[in-house]
PDB file of N, CA and C in Angstrom:
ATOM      1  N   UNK A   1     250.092  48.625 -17.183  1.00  0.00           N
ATOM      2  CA  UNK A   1     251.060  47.643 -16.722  1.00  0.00           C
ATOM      3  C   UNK A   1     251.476  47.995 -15.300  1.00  0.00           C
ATOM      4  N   UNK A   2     251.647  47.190 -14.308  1.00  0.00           N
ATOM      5  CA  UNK A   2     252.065  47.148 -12.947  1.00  0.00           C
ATOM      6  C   UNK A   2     253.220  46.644 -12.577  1.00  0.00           C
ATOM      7  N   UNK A   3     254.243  47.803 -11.697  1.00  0.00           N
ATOM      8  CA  UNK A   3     255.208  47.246 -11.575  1.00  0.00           C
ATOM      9  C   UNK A   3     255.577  46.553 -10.205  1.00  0.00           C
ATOM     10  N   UNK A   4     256.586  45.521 -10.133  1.00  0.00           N
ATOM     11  CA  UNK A   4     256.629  44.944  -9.026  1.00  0.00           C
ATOM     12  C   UNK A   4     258.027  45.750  -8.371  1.00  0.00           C
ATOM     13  N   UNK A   5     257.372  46.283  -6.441  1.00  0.00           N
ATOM     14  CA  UNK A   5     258.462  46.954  -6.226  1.00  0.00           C
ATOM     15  C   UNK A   5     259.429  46.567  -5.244  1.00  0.00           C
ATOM     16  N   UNK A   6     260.484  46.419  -5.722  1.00  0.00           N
ATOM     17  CA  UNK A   6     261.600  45.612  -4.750  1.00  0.00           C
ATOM     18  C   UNK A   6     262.142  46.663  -4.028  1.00  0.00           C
ATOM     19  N   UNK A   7     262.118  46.268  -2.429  1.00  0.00           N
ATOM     20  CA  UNK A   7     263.512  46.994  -1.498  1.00  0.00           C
ATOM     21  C   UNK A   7     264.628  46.060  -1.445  1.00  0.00           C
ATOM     22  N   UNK A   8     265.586  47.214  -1.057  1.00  0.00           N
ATOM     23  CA  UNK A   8     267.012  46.298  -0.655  1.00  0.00           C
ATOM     24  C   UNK A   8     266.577  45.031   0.736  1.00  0.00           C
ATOM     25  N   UNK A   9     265.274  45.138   1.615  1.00  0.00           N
ATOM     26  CA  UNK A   9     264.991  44.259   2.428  1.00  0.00           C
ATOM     27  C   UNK A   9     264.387  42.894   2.512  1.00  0.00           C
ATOM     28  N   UNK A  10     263.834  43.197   0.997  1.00  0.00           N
ATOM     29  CA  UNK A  10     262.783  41.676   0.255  1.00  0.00           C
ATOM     30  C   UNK A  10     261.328  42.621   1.072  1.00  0.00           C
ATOM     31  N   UNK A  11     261.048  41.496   0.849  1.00  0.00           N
ATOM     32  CA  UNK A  11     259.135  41.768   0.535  1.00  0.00           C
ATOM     33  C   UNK A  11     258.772  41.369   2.428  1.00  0.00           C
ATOM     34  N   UNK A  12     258.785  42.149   3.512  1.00  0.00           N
ATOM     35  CA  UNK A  12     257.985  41.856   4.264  1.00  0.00           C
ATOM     36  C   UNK A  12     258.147  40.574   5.139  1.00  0.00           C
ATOM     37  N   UNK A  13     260.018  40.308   5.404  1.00  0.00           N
ATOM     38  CA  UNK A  13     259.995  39.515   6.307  1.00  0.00           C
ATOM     39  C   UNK A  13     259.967  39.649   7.825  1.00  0.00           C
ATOM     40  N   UNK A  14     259.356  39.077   8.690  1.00  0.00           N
ATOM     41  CA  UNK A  14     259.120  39.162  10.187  1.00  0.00           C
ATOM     42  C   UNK A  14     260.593  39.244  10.893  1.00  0.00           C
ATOM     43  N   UNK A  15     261.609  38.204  10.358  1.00  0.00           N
ATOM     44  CA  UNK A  15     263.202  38.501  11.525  1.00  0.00           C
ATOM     45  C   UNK A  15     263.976  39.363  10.492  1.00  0.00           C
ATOM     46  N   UNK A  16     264.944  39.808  10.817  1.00  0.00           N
ATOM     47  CA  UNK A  16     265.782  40.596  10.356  1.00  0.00           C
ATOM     48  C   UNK A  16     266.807  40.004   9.464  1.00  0.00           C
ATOM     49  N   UNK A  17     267.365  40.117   8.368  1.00  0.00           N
ATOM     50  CA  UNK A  17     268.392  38.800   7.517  1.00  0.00           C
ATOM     51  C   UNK A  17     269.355  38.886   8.665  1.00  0.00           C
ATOM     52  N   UNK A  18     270.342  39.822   8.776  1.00  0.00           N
ATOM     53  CA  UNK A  18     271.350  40.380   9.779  1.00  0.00           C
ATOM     54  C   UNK A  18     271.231  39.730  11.278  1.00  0.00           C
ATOM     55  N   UNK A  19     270.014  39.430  11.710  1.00  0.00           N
ATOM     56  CA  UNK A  19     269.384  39.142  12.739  1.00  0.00           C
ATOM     57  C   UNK A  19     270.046  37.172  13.485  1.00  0.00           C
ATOM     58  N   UNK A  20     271.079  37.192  12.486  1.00  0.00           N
ATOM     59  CA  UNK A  20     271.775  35.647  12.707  1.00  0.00           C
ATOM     60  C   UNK A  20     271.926  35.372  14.140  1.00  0.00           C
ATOM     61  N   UNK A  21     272.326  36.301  15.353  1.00  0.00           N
ATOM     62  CA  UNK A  21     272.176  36.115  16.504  1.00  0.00           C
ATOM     63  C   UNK A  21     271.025  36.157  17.572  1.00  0.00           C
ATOM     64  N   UNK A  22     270.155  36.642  16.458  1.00  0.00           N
ATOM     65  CA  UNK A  22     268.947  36.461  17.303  1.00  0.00           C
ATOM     66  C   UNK A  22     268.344  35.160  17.903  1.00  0.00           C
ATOM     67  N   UNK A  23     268.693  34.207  17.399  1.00  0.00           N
ATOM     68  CA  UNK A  23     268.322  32.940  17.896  1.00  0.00           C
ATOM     69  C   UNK A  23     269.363  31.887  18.101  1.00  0.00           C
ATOM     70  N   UNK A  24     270.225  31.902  19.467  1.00  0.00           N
ATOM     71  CA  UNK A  24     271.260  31.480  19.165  1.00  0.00           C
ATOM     72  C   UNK A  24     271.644  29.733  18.772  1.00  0.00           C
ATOM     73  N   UNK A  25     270.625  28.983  19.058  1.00  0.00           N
ATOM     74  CA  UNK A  25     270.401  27.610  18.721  1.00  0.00           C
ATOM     75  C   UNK A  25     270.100  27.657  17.237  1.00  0.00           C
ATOM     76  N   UNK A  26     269.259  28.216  16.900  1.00  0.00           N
ATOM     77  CA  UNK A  26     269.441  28.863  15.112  1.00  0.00           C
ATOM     78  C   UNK A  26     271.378  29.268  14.880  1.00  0.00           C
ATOM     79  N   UNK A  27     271.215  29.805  14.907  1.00  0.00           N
ATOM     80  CA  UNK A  27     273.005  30.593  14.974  1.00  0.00           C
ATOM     81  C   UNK A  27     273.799  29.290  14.714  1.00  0.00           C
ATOM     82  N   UNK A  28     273.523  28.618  15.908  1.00  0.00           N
ATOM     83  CA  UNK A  28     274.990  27.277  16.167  1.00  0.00           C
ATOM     84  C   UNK A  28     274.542  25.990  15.181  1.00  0.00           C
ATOM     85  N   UNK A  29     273.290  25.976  14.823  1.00  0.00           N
ATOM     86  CA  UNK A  29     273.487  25.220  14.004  1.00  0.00           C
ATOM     87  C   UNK A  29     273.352  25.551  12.543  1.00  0.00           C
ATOM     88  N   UNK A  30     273.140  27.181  12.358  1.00  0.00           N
ATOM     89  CA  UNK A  30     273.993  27.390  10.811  1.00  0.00           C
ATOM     90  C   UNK A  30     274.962  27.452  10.580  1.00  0.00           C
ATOM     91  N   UNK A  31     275.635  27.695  11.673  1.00  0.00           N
ATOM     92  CA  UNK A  31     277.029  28.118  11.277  1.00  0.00           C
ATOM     93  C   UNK A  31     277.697  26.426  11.448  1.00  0.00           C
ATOM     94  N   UNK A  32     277.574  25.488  12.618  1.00  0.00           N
ATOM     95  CA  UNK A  32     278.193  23.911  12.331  1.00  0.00           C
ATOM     96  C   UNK A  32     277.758  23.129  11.781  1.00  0.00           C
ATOM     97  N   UNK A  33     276.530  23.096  11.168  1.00  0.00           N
ATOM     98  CA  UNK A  33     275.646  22.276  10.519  1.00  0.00           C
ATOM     99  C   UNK A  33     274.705  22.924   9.462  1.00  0.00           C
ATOM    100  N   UNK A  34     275.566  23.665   8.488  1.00  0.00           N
ATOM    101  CA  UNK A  34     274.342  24.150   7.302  1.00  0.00           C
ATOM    102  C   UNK A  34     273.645  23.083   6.889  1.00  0.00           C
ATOM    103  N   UNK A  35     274.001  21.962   6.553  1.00  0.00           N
ATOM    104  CA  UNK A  35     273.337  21.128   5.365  1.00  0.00           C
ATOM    105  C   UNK A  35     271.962  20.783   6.367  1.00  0.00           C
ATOM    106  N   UNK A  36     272.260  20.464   7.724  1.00  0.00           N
ATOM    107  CA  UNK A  36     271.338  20.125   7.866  1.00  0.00           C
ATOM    108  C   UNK A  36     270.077  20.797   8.252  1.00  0.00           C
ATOM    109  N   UNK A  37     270.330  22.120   8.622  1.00  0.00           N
ATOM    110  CA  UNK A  37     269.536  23.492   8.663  1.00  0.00           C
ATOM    111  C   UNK A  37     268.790  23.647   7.516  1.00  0.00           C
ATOM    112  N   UNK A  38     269.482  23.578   6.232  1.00  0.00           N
ATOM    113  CA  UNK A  38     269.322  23.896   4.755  1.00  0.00           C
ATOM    114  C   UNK A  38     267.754  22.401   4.442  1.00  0.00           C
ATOM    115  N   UNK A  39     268.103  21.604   5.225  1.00  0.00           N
ATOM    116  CA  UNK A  39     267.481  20.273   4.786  1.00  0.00           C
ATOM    117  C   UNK A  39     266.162  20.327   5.781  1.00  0.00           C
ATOM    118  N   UNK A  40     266.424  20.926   6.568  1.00  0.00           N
ATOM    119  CA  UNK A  40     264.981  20.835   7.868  1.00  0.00           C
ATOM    120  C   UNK A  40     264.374  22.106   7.046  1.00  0.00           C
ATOM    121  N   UNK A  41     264.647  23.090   6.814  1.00  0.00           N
ATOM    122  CA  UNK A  41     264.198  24.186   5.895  1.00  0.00           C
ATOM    123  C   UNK A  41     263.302  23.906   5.105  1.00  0.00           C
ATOM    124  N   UNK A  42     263.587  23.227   4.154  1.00  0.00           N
ATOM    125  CA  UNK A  42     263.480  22.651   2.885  1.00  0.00           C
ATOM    126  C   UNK A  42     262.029  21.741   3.259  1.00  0.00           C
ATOM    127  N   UNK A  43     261.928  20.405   4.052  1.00  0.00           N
ATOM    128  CA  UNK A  43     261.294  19.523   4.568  1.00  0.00           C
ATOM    129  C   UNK A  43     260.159  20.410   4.965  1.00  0.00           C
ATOM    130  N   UNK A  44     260.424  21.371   6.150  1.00  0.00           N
ATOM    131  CA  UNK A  44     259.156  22.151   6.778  1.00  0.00           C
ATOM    132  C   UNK A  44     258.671  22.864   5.924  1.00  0.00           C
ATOM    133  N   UNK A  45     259.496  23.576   4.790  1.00  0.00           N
ATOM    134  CA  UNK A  45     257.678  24.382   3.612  1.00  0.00           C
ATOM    135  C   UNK A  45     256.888  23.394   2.717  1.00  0.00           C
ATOM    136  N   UNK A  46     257.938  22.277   2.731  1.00  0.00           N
ATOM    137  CA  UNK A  46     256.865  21.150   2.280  1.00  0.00           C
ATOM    138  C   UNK A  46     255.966  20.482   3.041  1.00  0.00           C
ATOM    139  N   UNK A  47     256.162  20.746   4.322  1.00  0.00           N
ATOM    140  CA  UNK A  47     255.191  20.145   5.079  1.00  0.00           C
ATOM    141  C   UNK A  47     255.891  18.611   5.444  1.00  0.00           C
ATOM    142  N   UNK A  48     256.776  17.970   5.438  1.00  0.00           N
ATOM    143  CA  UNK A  48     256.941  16.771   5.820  1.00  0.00           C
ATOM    144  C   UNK A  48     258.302  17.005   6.945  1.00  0.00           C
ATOM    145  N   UNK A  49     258.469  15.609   7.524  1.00  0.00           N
ATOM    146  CA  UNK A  49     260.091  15.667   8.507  1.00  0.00           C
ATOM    147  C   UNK A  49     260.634  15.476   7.304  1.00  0.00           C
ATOM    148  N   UNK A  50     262.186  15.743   7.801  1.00  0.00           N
ATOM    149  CA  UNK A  50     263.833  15.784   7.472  1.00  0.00           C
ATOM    150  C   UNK A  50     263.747  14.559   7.436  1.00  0.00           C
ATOM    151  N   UNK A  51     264.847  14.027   6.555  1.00  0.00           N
ATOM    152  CA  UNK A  51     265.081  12.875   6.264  1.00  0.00           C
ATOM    153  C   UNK A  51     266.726  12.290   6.076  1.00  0.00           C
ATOM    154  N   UNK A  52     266.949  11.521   6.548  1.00  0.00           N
ATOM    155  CA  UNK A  52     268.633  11.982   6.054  1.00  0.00           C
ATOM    156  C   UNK A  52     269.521  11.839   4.781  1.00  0.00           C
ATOM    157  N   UNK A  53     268.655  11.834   3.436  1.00  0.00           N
ATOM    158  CA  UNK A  53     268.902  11.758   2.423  1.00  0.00           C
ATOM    159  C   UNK A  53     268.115  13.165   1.848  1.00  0.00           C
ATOM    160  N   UNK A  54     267.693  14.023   2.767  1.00  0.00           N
ATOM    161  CA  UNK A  54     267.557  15.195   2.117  1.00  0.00           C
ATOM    162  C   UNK A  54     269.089  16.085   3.092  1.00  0.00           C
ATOM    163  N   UNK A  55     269.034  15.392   4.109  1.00  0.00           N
ATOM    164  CA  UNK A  55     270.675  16.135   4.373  1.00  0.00           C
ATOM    165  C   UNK A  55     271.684  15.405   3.665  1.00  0.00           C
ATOM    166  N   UNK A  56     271.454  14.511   2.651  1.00  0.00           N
ATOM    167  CA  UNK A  56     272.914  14.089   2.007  1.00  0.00           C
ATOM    168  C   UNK A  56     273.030  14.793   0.214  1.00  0.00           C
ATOM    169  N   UNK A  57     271.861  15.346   0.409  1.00  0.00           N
ATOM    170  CA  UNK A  57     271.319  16.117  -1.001  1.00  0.00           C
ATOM    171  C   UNK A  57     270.935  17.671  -0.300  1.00  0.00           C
ATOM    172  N   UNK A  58     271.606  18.182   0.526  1.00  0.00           N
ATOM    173  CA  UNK A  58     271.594  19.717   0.397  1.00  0.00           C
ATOM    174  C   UNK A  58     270.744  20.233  -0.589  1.00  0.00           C
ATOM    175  N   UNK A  59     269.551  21.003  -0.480  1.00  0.00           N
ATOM    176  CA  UNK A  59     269.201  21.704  -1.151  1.00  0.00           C
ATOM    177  C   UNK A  59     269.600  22.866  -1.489  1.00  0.00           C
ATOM    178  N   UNK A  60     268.942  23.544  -2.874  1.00  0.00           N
ATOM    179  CA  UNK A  60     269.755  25.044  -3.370  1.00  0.00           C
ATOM    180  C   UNK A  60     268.879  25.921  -2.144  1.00  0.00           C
ATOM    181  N   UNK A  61     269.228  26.442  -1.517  1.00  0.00           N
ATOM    182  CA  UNK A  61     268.814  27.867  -0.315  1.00  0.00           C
ATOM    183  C   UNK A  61     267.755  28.758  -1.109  1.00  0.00           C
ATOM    184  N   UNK A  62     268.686  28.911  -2.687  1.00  0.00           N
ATOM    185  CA  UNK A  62     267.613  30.013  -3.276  1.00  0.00           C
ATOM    186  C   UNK A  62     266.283  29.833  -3.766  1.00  0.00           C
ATOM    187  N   UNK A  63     265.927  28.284  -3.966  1.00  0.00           N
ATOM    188  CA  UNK A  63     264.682  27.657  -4.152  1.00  0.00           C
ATOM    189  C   UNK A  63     263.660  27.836  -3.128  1.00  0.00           C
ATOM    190  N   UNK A  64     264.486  27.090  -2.405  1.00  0.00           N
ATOM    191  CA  UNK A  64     263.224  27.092  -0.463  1.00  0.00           C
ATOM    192  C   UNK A  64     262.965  28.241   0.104  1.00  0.00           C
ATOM    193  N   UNK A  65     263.752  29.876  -0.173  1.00  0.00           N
ATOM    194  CA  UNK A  65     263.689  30.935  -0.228  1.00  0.00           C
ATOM    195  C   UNK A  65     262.182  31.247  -1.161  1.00  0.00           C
ATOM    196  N   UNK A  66     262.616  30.865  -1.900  1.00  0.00           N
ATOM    197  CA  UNK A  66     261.317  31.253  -3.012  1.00  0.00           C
ATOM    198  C   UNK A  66     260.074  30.310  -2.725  1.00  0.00           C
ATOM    199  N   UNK A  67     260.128  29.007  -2.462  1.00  0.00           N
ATOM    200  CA  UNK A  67     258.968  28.410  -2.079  1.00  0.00           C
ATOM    201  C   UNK A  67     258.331  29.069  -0.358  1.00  0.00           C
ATOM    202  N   UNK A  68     259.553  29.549   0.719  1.00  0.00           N
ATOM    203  CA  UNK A  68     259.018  30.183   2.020  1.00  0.00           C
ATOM    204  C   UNK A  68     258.370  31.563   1.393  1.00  0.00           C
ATOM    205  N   UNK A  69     258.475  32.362   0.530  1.00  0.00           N
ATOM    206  CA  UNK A  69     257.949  33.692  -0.021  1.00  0.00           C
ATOM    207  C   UNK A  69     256.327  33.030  -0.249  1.00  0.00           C
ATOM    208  N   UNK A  70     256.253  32.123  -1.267  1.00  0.00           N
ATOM    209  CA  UNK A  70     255.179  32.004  -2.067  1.00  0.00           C
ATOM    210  C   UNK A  70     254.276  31.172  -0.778  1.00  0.00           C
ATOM    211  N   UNK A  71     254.462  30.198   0.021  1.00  0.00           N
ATOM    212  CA  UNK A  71     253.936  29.983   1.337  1.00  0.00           C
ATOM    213  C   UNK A  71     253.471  31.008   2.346  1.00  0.00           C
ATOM    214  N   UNK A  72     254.315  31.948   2.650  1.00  0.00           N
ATOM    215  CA  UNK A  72     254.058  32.661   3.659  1.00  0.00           C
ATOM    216  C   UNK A  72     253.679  34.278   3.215  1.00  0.00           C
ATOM    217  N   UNK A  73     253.296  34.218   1.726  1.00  0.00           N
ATOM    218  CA  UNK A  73     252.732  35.547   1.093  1.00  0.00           C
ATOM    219  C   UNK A  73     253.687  36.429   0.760  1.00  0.00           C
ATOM    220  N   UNK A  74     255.130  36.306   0.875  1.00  0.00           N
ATOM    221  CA  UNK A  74     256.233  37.276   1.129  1.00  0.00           C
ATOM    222  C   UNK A  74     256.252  38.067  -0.099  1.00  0.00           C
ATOM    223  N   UNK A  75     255.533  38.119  -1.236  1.00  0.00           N
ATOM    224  CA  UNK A  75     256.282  39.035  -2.520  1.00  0.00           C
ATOM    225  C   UNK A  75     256.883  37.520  -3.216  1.00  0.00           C
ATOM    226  N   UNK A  76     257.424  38.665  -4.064  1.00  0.00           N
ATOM    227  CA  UNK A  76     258.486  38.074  -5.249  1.00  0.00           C
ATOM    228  C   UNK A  76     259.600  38.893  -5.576  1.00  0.00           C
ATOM    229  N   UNK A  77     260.622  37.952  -5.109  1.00  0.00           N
ATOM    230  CA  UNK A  77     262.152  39.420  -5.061  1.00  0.00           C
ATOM    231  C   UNK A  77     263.235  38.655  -5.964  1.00  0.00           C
ATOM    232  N   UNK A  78     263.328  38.162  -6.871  1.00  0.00           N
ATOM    233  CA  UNK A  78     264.367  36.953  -7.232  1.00  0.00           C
ATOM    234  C   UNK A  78     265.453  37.598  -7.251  1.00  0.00           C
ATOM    235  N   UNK A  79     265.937  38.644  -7.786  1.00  0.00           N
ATOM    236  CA  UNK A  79     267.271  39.130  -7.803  1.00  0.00           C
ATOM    237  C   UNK A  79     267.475  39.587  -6.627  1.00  0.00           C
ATOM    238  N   UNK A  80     266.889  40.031  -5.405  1.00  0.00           N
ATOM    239  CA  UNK A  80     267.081  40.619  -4.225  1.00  0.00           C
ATOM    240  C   UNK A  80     267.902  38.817  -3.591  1.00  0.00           C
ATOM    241  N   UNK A  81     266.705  38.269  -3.916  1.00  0.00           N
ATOM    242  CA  UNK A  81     266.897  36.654  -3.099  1.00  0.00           C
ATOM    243  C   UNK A  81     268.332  36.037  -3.311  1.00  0.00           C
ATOM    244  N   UNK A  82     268.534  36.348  -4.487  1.00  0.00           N
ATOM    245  CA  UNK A  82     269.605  35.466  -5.511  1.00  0.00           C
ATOM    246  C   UNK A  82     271.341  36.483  -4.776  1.00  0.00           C
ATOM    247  N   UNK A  83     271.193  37.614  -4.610  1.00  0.00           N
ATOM    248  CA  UNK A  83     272.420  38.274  -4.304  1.00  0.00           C
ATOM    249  C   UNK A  83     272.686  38.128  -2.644  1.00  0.00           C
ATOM    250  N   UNK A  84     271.311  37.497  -2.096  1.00  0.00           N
ATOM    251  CA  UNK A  84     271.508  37.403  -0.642  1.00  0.00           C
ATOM    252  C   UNK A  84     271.808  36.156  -0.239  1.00  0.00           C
ATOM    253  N   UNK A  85     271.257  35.178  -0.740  1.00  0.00           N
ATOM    254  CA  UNK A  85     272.024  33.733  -0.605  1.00  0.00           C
ATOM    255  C   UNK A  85     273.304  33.914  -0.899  1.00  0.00           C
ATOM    256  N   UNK A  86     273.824  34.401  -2.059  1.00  0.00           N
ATOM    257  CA  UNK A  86     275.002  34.118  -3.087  1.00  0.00           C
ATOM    258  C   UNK A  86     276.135  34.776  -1.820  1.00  0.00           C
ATOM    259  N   UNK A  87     275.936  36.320  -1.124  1.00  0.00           N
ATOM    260  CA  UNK A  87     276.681  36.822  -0.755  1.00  0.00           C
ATOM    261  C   UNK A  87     276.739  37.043   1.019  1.00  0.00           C
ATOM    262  N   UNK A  88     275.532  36.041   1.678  1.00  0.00           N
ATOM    263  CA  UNK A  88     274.899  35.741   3.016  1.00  0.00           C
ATOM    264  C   UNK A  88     274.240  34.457   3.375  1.00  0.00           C
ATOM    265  N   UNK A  89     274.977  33.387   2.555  1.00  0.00           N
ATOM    266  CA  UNK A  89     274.005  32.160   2.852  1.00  0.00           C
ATOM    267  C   UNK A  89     273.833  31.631   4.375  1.00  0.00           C
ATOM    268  N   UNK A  90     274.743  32.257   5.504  1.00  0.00           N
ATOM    269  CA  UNK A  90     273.998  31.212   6.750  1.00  0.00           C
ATOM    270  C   UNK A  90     273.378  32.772   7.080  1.00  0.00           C
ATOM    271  N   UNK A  91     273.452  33.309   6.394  1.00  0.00           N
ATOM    272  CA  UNK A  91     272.491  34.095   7.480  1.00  0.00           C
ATOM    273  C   UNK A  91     270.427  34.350   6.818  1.00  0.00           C
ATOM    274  N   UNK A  92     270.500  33.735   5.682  1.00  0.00           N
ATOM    275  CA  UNK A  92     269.636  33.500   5.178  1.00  0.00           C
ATOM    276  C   UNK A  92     269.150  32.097   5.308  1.00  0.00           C
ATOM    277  N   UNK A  93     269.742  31.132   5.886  1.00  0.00           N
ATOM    278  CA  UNK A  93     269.684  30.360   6.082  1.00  0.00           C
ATOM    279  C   UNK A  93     268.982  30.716   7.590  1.00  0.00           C
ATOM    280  N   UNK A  94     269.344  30.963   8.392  1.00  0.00           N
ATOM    281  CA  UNK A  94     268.910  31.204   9.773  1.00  0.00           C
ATOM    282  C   UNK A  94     267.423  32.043   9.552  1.00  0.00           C
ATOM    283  N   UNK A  95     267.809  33.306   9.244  1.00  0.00           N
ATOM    284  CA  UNK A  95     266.455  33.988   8.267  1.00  0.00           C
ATOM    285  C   UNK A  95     265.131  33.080   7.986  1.00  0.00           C
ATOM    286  N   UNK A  96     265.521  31.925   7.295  1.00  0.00           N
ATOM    287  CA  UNK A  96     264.328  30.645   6.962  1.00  0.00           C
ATOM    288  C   UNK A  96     263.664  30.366   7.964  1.00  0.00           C
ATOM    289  N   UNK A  97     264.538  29.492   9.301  1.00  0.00           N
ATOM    290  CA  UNK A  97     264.624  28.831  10.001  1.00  0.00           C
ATOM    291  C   UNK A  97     263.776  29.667  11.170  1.00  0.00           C
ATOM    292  N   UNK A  98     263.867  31.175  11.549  1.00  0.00           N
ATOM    293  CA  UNK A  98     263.619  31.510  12.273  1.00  0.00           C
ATOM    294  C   UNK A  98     262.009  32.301  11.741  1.00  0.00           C
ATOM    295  N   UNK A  99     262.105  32.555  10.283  1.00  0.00           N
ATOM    296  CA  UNK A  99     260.345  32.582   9.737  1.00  0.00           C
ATOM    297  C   UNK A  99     259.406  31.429   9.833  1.00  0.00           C
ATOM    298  N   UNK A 100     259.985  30.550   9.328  1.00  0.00           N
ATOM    299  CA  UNK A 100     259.127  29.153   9.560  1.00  0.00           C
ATOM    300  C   UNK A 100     258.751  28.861  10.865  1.00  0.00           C
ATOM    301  N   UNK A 101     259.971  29.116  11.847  1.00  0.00           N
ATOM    302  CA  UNK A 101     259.574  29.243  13.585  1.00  0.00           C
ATOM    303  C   UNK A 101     258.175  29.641  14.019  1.00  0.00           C
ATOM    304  N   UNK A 102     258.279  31.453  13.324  1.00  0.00           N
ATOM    305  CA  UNK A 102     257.097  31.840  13.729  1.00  0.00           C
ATOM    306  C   UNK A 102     256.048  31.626  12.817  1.00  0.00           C
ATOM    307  N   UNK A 103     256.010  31.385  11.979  1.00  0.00           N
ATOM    308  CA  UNK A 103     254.461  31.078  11.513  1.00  0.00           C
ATOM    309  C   UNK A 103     254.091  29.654  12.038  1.00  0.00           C
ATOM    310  N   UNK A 104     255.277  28.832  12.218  1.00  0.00           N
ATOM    311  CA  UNK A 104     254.742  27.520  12.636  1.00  0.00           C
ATOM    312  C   UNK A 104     253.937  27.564  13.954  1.00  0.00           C
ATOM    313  N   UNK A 105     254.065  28.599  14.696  1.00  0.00           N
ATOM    314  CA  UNK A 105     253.993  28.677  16.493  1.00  0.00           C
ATOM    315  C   UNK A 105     252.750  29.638  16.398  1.00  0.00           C
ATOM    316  N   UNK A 106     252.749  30.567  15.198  1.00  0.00           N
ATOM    317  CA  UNK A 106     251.136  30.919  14.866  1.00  0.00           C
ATOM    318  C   UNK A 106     249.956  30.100  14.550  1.00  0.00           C
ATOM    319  N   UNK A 107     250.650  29.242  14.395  1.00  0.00           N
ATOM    320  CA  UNK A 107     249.445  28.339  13.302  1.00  0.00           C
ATOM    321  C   UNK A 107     248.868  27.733  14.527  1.00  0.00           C
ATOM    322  N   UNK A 108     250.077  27.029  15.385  1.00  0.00           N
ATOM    323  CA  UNK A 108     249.508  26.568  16.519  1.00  0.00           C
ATOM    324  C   UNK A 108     248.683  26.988  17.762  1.00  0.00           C
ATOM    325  N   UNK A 109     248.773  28.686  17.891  1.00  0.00           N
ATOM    326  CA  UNK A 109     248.181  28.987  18.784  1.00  0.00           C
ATOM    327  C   UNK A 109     246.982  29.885  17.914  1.00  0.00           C
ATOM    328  N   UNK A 110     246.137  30.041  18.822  1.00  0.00           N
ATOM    329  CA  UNK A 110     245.060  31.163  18.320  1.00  0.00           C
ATOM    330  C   UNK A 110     244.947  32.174  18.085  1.00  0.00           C
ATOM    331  N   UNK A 111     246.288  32.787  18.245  1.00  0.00           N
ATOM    332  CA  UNK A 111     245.763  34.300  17.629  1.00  0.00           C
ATOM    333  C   UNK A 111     246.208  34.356  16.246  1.00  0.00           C
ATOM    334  N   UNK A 112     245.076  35.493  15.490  1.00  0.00           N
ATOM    335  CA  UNK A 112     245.510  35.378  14.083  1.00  0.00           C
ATOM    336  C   UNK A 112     245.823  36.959  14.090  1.00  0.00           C
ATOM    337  N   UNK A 113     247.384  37.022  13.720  1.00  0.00           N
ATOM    338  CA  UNK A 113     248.112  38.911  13.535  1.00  0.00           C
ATOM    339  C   UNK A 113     246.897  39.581  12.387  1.00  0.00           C
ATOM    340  N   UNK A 114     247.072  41.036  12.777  1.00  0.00           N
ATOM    341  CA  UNK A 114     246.630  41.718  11.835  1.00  0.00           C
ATOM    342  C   UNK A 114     247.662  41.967  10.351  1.00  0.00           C
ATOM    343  N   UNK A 115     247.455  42.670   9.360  1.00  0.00           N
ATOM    344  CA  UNK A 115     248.022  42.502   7.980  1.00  0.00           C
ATOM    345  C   UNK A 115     249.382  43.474   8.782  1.00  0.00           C
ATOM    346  N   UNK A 116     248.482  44.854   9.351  1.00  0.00           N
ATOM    347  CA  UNK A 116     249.749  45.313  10.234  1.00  0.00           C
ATOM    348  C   UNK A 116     250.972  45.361  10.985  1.00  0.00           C
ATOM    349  N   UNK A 117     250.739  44.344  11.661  1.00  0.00           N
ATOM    350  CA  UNK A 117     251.235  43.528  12.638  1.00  0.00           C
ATOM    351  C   UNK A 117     252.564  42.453  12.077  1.00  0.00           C
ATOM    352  N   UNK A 118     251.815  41.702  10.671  1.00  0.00           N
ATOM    353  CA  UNK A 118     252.696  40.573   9.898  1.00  0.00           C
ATOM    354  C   UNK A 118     253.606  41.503   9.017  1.00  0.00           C
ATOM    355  N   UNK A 119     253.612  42.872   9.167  1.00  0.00           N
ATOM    356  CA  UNK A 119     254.447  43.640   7.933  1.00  0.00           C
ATOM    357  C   UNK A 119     254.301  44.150   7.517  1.00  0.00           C
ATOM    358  N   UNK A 120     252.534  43.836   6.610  1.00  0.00           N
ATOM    359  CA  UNK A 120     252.030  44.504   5.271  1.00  0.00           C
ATOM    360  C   UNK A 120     251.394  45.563   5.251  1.00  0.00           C
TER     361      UNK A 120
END
């Protein structure tokens, strides 16, 4: 049997959770505009635009957390995930916003990171 091993950091993310000032246009609009941060989030691991009936239906953070993991290879941390929304939601919120950034801006350009490089 194999066990799955959780850090207090989650599985191998590229920005820092804490890292809320790192992007300060990220920053200003988690902190004045969650829902709609929470809703562009949500939209981009599905692959489609925001809509403004997905900002009038806020999504749960801890879902799109778990769908950005299973997208972007991150592990599986649910209780790590679940105590960091519950007790850090804009800053996990920003966290999203600023992973999706960079893989989106990878995808677009040509270089492909080594396993090294992405974390792992």
């Amino acid at each position: 049997m194999e066990f799955v091993k959780y850090t207090l950091e989650g599985t191998s993310w590229n920005t820092p959770l804490l890292g809320i000032v790192d992007d300060l246009q990220v920053c200003v609009q988690g902190t004045l505009c969650p829902f709609y941060l929470s809703a562009k989030n949500k939209a981009d691991v599905e692959g489609r635009k925001t809509s403004f009936i997905d900002m009038l239906c806020c999504p749960a953070e801890y879902f799109t957390r778990q769908q950005i993991r299973k997208r972007l290879d991150k592990g599986f941390a649910p209780g790590i995930d679940m105590v960091q929304v519950f007790l850090c939601y804009p800053c996990v919120l920003c966290q999203h916003t600023r992973e999706l950034k960079i893989h989106r801006d990878l995808a677009q350009s040509s270089y492909v990171p080594t396993t090294l490089e992405m974390g792992g």
